[in-house]
Protein backbone atom coordinates (compact mmCIF):
# COMPACT_ATOMS: atom_id res chain seq x y z
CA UNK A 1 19.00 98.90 45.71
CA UNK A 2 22.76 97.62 45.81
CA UNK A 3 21.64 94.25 47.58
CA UNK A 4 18.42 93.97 44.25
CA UNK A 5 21.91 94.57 41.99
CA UNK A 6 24.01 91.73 43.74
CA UNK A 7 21.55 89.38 43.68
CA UNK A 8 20.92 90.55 39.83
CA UNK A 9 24.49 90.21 39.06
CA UNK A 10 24.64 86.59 40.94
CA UNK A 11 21.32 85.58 38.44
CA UNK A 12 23.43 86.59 35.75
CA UNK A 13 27.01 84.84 36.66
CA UNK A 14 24.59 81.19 37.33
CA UNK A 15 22.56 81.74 34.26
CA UNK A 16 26.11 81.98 32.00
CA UNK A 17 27.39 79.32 33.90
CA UNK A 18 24.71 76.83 33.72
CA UNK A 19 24.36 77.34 29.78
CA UNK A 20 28.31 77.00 30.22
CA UNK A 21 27.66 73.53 31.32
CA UNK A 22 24.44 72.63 28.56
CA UNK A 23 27.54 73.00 26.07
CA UNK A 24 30.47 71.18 27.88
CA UNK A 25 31.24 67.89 26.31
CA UNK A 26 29.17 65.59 27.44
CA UNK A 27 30.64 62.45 29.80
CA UNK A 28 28.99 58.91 30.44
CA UNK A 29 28.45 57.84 33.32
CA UNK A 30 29.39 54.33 34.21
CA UNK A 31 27.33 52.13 37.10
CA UNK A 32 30.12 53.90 39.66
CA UNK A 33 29.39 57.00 38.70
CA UNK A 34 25.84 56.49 39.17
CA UNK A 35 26.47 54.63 42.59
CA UNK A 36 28.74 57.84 43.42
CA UNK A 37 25.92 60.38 42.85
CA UNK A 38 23.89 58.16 44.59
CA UNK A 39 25.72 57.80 47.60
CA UNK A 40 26.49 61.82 47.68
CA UNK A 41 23.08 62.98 47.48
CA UNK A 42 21.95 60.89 50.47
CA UNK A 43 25.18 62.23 52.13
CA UNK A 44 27.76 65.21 50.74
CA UNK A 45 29.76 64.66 53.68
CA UNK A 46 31.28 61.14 53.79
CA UNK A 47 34.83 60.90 53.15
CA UNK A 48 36.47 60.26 50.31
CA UNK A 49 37.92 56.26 52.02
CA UNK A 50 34.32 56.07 52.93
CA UNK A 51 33.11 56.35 49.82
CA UNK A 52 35.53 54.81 47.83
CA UNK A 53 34.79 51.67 49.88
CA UNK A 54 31.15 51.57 49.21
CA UNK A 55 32.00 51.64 45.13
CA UNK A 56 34.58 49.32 45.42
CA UNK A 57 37.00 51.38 44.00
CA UNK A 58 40.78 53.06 45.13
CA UNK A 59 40.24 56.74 47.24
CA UNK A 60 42.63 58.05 44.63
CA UNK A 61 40.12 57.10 41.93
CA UNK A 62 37.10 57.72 43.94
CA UNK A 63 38.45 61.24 44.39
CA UNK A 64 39.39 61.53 40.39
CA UNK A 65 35.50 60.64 39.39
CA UNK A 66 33.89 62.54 41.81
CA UNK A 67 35.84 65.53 40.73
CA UNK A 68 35.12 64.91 37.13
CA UNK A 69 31.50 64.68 38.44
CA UNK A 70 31.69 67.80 39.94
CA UNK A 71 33.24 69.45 36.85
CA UNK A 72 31.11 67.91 34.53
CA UNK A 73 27.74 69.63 36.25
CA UNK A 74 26.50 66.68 37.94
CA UNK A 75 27.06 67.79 41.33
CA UNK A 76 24.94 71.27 41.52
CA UNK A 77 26.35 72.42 45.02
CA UNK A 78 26.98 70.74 48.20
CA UNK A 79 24.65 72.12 51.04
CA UNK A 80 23.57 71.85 54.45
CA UNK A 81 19.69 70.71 54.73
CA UNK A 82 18.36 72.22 58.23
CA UNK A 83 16.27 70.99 60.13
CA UNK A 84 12.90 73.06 60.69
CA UNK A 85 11.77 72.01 63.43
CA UNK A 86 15.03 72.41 65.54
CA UNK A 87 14.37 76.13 63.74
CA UNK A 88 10.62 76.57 64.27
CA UNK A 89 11.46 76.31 68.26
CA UNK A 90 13.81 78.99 67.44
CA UNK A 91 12.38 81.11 65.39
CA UNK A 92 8.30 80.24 65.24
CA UNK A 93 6.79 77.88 62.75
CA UNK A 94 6.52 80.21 60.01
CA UNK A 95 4.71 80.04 56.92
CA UNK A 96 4.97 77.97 53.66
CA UNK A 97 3.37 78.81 50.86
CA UNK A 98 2.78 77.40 47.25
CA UNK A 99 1.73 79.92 44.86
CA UNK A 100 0.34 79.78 41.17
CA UNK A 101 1.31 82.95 39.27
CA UNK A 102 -0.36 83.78 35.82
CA UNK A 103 1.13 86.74 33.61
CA UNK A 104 -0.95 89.02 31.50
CA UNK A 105 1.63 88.73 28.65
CA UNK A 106 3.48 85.83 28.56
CA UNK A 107 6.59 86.79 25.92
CA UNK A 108 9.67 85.56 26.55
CA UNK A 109 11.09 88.71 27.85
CA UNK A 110 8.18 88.80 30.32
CA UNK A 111 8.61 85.23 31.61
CA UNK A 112 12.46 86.03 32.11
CA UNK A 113 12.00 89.45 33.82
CA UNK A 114 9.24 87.86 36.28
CA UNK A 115 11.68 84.59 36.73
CA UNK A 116 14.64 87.08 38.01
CA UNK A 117 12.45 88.91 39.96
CA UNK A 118 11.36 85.54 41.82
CA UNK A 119 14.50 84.02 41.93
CA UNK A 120 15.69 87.12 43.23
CA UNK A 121 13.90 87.51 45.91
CA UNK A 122 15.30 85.48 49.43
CA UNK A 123 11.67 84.23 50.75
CA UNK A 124 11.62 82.07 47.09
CA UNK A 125 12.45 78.55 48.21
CA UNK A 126 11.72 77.30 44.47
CA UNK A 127 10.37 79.02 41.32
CA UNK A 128 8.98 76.51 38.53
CA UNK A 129 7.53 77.39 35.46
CA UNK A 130 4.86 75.31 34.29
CA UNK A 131 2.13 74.36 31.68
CA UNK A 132 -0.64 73.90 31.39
CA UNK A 133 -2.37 76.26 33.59
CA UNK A 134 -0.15 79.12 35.22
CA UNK A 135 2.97 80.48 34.69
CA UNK A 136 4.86 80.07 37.65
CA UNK A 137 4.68 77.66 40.94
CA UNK A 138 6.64 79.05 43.45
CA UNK A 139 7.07 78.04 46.90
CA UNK A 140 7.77 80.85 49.22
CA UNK A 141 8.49 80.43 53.02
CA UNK A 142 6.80 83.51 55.14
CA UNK A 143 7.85 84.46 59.30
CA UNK A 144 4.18 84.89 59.21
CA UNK A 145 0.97 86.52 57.54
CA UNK A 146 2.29 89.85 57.73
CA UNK A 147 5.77 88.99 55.83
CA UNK A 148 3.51 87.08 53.57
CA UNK A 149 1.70 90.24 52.53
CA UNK A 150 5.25 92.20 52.17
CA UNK A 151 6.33 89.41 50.00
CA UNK A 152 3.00 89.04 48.30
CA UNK A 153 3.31 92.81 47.24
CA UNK A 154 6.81 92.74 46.24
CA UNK A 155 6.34 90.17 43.65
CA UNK A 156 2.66 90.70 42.70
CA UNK A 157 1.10 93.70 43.04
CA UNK A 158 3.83 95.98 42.55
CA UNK A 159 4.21 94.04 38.74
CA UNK A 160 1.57 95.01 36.44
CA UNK A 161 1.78 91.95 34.56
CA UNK A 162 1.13 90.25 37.11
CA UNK A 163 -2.88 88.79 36.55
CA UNK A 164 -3.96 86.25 38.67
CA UNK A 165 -2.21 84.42 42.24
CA UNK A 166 -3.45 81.84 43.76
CA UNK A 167 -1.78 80.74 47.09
CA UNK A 168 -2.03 77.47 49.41
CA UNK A 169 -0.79 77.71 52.46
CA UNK A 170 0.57 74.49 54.01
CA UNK A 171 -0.54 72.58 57.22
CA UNK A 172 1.98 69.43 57.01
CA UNK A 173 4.92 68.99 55.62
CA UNK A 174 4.55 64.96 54.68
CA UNK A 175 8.15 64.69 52.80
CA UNK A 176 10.46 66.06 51.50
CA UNK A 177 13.62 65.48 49.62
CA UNK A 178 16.72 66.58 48.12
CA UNK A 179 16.95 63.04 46.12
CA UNK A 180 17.06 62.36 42.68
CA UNK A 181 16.43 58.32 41.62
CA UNK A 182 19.69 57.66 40.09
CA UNK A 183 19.85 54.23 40.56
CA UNK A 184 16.99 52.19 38.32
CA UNK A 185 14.93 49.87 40.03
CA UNK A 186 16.74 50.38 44.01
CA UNK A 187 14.65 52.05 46.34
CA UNK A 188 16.57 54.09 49.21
């Protein structure tokens, strides 16, 4: 119960912050800027000469605009992406599933309660809402079937207003990415 109220709590503190951010002043973005993102999303751990190099600009400047970047909300978070199969010979292949979720009511306060509880939950890789059609996608990664069904009847079954699921289970991962096309008409 005190690990549900964390993770509640953490909802909460990125939820303020985030609408924190929808209200900052916003900043333009030059073609440097853009180059910068660019450059960062393919790879958050090049150094600051490194970078500054490939924009053509001073590392003292480089470092000024990428912490303005970072300030300004630009920069969600810097992580590591792992790699799954290194992990699937460690751990097993697991599960992936993507899953369509339809509410009975679908109020504001209901779409909100069932987003926390989603988001919440550590198995949630992603929670969308979309329209048409259901509520939610989400993309949940399982150990396996049995997890699945743990998972399945934490979110679903135990929620009343929860009315229809629908779940795909995946057999090939073709891509994936963690890019955003920042840069118009440049393919990386």
């Amino acid at each position: 119960m005190i690990y549900l109220e964390i993770i509640f709590l953490e909802y909460l503190f990125l939820k303020f912050y985030f609408n924190k951010i929808q209200f900052m002043e916003p900043i333009e973005l030059d073609q440097i800027d853009l180059q910068l993102l660019n450059l960062l999303q393919h790879d958050a751990n090049i150094s600051n000469v490194a970078l500054a190099e490939k924009v053509n600009v001073s590392p003292p400047t480089c470092l000024r605009r990428v912490k303005r970047l970072l300030d300004g909300g630009w920069i969600e978070r810097q992580i590591a992406v792992l790699n799954t199969d290194k992990l699937a010979a460690l751990q097993g292949h697991g599960l992936t599933a993507l899953i369509e979720v339809s509410l009975d009511k679908q109020g504001s306060e209901a779409l909100d309660a069932f987003e926390a509880r989603a988001v919440a939950h550590l198995a949630v890789q992603q929670c969308w809402r979309v329209s048409p059609g259901p509520d939610f996608m989400l993309v949940v990664q399982a150990r396996d079937m049995p997890h699945y069904l743990g998972i399945s009847q934490t979110l679903f079954t135990e929620d009343a207003n929860v009315r229809n699921v629908k779940a795909f289970f995946s057999t090939k991962r073709a891509k994936f990415t963690t890019t955003w096309p920042v840069l118009p008409n440049r393919p990386h």
